[in-house]
N, C-alpha and C. Protein backbone atom coordinates (compact mmCIF):
# COMPACT_ATOMS: atom_id res chain seq x y z
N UNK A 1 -220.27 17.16 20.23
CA UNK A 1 -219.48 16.98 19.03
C UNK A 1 -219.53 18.22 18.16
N UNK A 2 -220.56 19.16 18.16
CA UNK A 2 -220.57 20.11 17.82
C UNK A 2 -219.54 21.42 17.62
N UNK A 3 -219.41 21.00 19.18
CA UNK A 3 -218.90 22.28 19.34
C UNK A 3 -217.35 22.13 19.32
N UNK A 4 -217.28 20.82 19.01
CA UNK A 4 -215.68 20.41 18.72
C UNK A 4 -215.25 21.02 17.26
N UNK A 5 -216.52 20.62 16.66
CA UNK A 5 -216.00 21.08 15.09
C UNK A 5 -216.31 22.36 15.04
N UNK A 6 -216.90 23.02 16.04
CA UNK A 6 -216.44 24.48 15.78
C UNK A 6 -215.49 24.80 15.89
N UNK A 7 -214.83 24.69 17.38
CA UNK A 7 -213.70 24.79 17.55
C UNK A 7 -212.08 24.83 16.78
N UNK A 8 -212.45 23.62 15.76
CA UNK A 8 -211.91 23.03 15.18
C UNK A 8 -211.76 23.61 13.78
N UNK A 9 -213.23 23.98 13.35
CA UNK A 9 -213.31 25.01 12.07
C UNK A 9 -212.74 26.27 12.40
N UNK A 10 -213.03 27.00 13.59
CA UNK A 10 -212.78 28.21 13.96
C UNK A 10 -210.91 28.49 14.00
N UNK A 11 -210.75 27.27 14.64
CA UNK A 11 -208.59 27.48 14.44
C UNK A 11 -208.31 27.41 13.10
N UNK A 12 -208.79 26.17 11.78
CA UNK A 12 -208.38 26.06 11.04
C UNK A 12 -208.60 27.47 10.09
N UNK A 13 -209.51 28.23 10.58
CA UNK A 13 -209.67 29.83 9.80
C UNK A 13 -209.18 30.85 9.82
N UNK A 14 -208.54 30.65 11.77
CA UNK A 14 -207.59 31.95 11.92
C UNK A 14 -206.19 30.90 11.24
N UNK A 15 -205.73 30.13 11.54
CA UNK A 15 -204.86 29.61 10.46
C UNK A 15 -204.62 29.95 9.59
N UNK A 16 -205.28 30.49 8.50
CA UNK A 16 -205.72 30.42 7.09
C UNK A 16 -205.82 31.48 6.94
N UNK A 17 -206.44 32.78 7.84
CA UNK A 17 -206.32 33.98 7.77
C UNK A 17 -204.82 34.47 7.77
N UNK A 18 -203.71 33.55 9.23
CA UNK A 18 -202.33 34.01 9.28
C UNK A 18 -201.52 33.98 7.67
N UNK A 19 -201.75 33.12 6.90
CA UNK A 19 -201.33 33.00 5.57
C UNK A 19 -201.28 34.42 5.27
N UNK A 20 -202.11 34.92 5.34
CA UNK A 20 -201.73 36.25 4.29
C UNK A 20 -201.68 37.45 5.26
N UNK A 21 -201.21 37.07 6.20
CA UNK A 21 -200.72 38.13 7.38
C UNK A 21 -199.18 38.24 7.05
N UNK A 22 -198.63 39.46 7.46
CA UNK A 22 -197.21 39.82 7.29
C UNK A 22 -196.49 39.13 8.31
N UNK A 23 -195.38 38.46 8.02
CA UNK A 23 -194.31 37.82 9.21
C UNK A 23 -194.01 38.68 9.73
N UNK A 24 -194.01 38.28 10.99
CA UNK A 24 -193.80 39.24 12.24
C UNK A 24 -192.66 38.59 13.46
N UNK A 25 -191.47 38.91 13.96
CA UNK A 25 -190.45 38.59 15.33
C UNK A 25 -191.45 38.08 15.93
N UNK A 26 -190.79 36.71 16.07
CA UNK A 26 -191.95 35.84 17.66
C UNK A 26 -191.28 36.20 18.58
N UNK A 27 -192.10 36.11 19.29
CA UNK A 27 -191.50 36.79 21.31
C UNK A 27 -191.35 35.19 21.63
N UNK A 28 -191.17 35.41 22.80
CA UNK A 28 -190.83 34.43 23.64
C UNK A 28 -192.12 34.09 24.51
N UNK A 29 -193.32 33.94 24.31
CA UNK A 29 -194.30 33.56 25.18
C UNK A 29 -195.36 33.38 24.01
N UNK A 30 -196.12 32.19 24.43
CA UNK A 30 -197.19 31.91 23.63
C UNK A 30 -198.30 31.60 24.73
N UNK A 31 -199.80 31.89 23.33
CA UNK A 31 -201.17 31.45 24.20
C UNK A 31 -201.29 30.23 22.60
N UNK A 32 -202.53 29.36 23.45
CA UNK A 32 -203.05 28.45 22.09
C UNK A 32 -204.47 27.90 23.38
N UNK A 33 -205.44 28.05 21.51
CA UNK A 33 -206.78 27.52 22.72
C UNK A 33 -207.06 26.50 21.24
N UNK A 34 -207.85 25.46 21.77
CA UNK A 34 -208.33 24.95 20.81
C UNK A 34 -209.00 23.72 21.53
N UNK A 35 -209.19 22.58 20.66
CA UNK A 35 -210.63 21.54 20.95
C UNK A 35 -210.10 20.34 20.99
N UNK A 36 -210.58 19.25 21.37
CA UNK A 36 -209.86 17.82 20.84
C UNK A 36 -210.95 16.93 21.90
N UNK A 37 -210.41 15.84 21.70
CA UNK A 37 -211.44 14.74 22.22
C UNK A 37 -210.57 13.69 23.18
N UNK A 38 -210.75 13.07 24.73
CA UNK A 38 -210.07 12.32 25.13
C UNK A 38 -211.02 10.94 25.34
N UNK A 39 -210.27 9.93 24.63
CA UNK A 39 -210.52 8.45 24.89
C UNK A 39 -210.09 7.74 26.20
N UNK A 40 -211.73 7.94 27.18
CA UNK A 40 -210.97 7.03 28.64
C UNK A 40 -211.23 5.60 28.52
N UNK A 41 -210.94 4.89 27.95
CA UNK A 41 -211.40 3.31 28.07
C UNK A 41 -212.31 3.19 27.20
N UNK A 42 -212.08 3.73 25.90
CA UNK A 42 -213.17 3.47 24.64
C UNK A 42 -214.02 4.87 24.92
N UNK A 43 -214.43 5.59 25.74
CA UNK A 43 -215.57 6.20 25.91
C UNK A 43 -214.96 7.54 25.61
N UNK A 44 -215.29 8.36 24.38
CA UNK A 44 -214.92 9.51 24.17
C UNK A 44 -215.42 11.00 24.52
N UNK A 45 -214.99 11.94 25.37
CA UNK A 45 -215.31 12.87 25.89
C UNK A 45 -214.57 13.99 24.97
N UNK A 46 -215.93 15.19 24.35
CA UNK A 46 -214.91 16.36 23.74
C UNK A 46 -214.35 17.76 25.32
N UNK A 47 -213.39 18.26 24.64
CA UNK A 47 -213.13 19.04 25.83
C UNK A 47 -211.97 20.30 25.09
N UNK A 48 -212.39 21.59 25.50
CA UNK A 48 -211.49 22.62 25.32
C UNK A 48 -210.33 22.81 26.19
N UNK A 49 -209.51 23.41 25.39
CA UNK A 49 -208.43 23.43 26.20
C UNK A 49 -207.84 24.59 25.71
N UNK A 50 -207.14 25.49 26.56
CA UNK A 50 -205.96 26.59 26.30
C UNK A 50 -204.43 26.37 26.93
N UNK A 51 -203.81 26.83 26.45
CA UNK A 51 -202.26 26.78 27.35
C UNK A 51 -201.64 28.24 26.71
N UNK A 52 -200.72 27.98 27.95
CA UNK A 52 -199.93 28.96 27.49
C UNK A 52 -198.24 28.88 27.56
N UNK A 53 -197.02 29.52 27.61
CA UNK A 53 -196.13 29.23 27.11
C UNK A 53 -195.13 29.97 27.38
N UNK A 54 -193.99 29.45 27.76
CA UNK A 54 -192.59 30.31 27.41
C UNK A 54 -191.35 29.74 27.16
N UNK A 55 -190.74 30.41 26.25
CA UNK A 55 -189.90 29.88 25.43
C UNK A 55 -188.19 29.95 25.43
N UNK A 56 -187.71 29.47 26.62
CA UNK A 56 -186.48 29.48 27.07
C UNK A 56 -185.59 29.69 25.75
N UNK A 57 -185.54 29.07 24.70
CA UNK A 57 -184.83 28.94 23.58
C UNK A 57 -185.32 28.67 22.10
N UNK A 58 -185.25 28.17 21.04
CA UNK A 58 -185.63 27.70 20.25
C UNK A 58 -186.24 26.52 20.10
N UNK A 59 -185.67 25.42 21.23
CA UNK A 59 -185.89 24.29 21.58
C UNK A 59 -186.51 24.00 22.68
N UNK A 60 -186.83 24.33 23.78
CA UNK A 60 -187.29 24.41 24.91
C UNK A 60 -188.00 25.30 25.42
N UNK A 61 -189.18 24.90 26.40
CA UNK A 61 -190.21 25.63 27.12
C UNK A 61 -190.97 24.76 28.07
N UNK A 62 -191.63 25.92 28.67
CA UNK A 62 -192.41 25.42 29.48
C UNK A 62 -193.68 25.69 29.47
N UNK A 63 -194.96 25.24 29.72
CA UNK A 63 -196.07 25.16 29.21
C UNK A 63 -197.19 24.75 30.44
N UNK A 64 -198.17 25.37 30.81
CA UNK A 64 -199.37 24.90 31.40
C UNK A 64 -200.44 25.05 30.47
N UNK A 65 -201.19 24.27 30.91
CA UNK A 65 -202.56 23.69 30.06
C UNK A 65 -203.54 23.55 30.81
N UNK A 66 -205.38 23.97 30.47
CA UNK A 66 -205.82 23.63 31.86
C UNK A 66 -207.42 23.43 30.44
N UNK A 67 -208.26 22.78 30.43
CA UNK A 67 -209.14 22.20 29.64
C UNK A 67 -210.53 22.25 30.84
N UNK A 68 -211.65 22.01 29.65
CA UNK A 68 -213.10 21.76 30.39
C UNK A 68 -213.79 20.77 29.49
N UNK A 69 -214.56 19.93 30.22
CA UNK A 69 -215.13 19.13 29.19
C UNK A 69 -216.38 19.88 29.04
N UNK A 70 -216.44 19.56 27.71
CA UNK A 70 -217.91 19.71 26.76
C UNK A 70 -218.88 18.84 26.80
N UNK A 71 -218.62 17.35 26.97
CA UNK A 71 -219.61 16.63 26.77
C UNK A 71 -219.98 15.40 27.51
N UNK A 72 -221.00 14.99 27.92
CA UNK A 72 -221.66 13.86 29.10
C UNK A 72 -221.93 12.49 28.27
N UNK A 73 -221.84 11.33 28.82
CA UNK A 73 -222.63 10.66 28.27
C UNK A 73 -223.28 9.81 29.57
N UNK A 74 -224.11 9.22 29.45
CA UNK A 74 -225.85 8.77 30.31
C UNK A 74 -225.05 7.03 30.58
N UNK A 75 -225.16 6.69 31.83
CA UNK A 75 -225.09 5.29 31.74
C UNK A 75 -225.85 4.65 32.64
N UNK A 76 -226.58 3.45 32.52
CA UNK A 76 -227.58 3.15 33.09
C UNK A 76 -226.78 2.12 34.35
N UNK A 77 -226.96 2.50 35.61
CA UNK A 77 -226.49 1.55 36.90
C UNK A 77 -227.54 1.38 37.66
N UNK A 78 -227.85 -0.23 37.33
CA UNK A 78 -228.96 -0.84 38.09
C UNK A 78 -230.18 -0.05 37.07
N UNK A 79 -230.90 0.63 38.01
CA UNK A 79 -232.18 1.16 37.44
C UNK A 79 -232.02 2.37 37.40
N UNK A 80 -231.13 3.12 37.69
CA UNK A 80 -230.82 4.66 37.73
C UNK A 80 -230.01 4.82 36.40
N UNK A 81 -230.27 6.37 36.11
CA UNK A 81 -229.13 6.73 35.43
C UNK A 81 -228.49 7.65 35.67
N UNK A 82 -226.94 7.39 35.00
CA UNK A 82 -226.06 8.58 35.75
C UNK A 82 -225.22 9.31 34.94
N UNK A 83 -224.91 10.57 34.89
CA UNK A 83 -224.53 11.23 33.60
C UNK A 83 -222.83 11.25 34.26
N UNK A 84 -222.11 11.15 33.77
CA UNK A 84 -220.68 11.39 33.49
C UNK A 84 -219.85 12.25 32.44
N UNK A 85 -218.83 12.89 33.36
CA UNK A 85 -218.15 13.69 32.08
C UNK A 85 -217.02 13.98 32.75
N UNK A 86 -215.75 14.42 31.60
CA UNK A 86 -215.04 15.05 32.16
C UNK A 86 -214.66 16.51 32.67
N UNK A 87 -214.53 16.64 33.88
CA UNK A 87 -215.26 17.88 34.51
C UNK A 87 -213.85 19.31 34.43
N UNK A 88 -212.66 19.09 34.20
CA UNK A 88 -211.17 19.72 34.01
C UNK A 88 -209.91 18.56 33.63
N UNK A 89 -209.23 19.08 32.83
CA UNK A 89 -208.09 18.71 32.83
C UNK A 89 -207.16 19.91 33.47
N UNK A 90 -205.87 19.56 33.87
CA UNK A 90 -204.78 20.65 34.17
C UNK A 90 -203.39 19.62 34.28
N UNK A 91 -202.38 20.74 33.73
CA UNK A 91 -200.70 20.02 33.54
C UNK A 91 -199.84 21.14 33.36
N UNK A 92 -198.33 20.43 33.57
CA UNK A 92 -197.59 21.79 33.93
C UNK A 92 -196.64 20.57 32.68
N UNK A 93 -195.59 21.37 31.81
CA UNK A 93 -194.91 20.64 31.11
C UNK A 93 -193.59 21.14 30.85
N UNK A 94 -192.69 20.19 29.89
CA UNK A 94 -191.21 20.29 29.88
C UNK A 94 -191.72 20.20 28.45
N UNK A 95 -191.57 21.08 27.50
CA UNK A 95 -191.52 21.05 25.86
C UNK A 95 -190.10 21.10 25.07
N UNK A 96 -190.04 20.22 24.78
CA UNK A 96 -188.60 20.30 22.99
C UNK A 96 -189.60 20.83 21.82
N UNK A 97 -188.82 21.15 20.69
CA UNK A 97 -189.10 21.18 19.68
C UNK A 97 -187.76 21.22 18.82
N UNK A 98 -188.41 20.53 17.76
CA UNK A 98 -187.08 20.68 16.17
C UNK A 98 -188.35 21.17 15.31
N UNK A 99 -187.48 21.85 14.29
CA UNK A 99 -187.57 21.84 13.18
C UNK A 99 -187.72 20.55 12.11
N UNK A 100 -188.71 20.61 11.61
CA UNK A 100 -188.17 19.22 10.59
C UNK A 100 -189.33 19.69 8.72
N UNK A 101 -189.24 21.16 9.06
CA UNK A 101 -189.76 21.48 7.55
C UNK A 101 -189.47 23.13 8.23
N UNK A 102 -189.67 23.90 7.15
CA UNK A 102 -189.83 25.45 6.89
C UNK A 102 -191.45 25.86 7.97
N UNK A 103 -191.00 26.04 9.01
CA UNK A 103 -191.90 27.03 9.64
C UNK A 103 -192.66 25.98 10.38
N UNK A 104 -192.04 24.58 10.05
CA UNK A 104 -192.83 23.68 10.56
C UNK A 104 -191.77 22.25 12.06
N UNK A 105 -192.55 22.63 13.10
CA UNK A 105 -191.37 21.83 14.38
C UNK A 105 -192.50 20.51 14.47
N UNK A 106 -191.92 19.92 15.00
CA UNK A 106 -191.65 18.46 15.75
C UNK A 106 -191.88 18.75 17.12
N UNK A 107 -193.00 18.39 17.73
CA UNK A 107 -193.16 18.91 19.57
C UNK A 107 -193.38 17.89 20.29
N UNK A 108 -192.91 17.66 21.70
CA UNK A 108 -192.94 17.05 22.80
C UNK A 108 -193.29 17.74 23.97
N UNK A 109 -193.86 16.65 24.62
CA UNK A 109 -194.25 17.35 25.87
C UNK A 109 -194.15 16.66 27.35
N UNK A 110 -193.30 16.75 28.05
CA UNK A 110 -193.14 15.57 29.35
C UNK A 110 -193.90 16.72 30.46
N UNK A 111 -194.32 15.72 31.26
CA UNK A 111 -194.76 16.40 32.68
C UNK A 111 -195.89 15.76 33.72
N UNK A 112 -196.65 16.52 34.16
CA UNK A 112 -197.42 16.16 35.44
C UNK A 112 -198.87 16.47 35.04
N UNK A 113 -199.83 15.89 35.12
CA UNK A 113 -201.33 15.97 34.69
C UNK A 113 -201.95 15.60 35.78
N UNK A 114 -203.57 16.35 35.85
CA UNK A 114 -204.68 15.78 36.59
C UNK A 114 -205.65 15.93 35.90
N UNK A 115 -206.37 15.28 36.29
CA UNK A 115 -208.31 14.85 35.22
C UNK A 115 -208.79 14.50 36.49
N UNK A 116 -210.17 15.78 36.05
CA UNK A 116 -210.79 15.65 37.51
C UNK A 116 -212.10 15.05 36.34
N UNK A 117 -213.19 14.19 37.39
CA UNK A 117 -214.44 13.44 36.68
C UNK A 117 -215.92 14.33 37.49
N UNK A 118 -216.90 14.29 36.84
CA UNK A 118 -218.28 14.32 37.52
C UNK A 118 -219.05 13.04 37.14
N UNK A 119 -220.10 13.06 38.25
CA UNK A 119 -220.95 11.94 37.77
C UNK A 119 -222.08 11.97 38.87
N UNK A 120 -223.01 12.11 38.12
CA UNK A 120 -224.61 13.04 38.73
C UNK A 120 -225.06 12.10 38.59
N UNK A 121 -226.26 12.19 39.03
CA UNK A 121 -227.94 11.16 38.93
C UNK A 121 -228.72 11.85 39.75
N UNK A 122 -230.16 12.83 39.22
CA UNK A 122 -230.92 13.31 39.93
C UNK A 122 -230.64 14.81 40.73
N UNK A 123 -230.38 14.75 42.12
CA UNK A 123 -230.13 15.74 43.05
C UNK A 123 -228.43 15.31 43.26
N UNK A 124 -227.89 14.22 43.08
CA UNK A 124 -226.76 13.72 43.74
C UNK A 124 -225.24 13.81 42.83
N UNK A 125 -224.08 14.48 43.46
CA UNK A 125 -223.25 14.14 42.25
C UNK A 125 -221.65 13.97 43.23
N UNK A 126 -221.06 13.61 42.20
CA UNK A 126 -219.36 13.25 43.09
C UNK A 126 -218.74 13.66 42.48
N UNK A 127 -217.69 14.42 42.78
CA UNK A 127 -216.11 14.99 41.50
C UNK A 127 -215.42 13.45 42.12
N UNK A 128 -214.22 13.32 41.26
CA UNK A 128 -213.00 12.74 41.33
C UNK A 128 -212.16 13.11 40.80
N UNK A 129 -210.44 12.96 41.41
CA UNK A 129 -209.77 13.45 40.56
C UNK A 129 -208.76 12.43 40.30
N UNK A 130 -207.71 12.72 39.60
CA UNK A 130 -206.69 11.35 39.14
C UNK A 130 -205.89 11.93 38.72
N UNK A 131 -204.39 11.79 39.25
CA UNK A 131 -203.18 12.45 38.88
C UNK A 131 -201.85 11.42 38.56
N UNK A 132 -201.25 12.23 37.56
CA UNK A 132 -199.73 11.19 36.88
C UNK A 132 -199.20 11.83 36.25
N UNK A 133 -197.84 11.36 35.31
CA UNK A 133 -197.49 11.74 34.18
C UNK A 133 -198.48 11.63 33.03
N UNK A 134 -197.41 13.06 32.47
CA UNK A 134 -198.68 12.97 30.47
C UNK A 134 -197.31 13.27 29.93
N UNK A 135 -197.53 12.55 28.63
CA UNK A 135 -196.34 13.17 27.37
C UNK A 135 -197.22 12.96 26.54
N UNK A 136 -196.58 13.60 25.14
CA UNK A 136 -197.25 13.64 24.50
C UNK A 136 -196.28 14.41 23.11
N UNK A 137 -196.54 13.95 22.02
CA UNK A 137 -196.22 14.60 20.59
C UNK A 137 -197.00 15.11 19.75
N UNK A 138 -196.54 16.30 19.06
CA UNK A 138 -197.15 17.10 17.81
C UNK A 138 -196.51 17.79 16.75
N UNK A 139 -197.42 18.17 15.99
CA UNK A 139 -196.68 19.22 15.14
C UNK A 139 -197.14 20.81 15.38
N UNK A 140 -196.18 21.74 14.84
CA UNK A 140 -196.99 23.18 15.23
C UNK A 140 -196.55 23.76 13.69
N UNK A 141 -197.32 24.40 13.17
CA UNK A 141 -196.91 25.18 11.81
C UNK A 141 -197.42 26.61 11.97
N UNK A 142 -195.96 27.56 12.16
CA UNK A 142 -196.36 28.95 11.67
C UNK A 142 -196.09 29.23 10.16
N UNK A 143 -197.63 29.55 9.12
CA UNK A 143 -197.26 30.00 7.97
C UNK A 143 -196.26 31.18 7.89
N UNK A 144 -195.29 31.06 6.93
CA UNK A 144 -194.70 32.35 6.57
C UNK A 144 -193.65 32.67 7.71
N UNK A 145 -193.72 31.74 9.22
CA UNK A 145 -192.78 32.09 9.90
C UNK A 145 -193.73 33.26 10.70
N UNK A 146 -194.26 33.82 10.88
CA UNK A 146 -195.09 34.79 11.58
C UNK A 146 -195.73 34.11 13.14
N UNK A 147 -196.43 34.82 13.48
CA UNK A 147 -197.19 34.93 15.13
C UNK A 147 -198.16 34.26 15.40
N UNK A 148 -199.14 33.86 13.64
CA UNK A 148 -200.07 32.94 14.38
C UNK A 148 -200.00 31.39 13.72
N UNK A 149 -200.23 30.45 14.58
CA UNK A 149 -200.22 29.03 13.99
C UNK A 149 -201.05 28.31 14.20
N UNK A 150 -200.96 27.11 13.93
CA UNK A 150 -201.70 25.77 14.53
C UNK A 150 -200.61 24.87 14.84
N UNK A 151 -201.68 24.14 15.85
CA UNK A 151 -200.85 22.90 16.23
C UNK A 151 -201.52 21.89 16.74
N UNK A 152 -201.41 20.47 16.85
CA UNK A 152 -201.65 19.30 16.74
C UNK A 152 -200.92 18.43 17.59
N UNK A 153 -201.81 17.67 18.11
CA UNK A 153 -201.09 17.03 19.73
C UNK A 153 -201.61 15.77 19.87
N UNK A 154 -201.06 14.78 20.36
CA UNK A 154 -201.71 13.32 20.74
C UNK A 154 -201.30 13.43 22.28
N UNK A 155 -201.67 13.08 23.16
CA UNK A 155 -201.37 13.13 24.39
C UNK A 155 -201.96 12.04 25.32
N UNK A 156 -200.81 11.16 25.92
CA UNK A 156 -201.10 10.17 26.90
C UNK A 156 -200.92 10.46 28.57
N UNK A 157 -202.13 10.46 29.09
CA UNK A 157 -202.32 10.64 30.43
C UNK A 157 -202.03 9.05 31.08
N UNK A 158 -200.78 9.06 32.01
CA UNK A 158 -201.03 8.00 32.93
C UNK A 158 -201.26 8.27 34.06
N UNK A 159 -202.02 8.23 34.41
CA UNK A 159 -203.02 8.63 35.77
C UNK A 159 -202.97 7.07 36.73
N UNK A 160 -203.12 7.63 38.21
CA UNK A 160 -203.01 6.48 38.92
C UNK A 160 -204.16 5.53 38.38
N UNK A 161 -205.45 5.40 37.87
CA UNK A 161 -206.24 5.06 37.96
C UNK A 161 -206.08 3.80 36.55
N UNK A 162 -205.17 4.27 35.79
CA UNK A 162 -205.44 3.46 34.31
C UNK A 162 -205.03 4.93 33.43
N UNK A 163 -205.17 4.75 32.22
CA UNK A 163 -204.59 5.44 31.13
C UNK A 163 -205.50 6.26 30.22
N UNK A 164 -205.20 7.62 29.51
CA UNK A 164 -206.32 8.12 28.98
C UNK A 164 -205.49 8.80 27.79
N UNK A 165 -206.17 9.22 26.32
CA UNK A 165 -205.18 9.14 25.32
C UNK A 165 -206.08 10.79 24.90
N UNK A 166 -205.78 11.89 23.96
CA UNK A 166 -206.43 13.17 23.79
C UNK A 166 -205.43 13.13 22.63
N UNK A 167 -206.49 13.64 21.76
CA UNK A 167 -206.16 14.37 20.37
C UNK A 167 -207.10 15.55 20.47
N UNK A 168 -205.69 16.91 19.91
CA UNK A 168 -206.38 17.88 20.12
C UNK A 168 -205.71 18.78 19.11
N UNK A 169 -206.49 19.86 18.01
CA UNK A 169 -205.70 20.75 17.56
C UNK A 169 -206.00 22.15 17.91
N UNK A 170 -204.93 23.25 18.28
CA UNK A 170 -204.93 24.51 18.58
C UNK A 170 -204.76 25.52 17.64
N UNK A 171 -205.30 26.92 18.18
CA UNK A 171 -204.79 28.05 17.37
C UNK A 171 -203.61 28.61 18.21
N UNK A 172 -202.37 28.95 17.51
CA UNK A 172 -201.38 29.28 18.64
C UNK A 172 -200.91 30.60 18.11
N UNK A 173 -200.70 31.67 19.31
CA UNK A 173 -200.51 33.02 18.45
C UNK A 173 -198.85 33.33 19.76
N UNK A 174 -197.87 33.63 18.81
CA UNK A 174 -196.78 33.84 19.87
C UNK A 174 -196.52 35.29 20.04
N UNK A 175 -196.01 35.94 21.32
CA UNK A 175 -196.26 37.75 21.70
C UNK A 175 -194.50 37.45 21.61
């Protein structure tokens, strides 16, 4: 949880730094890294994530995303215990955006996701992975109209397995 709110402090500062940066022509390609937390069935895992970006138009792009989890939690089976976490996320996406304030869009995201799992005990461990659609909505705000922003995402994974939900906010800088 820690290192979420670093994460988390650390975007909201370069944020805050872009304020009094000079507006600058956005290119057509973006990076964004930032932190958020996914709820698999009540059980919350933090996890980083970066993507990156290109920007067919004003309204449209395309986007990959690829995440690591940060954090385990211990569950006791039978008499053993076994640590679990989420071990990667990765997705390829179809993005809209509007406008719906000054410097500030409206974002979507349709596409294809996988969430891969670990789960150890001792010497012994297993990956799994689980693949589906994800969509997902946010907001993105460049102050001043300039290169660097934030942005803010809810995102639903339907994975063959059952369903998984991620809130996450980024630092997003466009070239």
């Amino acid at each position: 949880m820690v290192k979420i709110v670093t994460v988390l402090a650390a975007s909201a500062l370069l944020a805050g730094m872009a304020v009094s940066a000079q507006a600058q022509d956005a290119g057509s390609t973006y990076l964004q890294v930032g932190g958020g937390q996914v709820d698999a069935d009540g059980e919350k895992f933090g996890v980083i994530q970066a993507a990156g970006g290109y920007n067919f138009n004003r309204n449209f792009a395309v986007e990959a995303e690829f995440g690591l989890g940060l954090t385990e939690k211990t569950y006791r089976v039978g008499t053993v215990n076994v640590d679990a976490k989420i071990k990667h996320t990765a997705g390829i996406y179809l993005v809209g955006s509007a406008p719906i304030g000054e410097n500030l869009d409206l974002v979507g995201r349709v596409g294809f996701s996988q969430v891969s799992v670990e789960a150890s005990s001792g010497n012994v461990s297993a990956d799994d992975s689980d693949t589906g659609p994800a969509y997902s909505v946010g907001l993105r705000y460049f102050p001043k109209g300039g290169v660097h922003g934030i942005r803010g995402d809810f995102t639903r994974y339907q994975l063959d397995d059952g369903s998984m939900d991620a809130v996450q906010v980024s630092y997003v800088r466009r070239f």
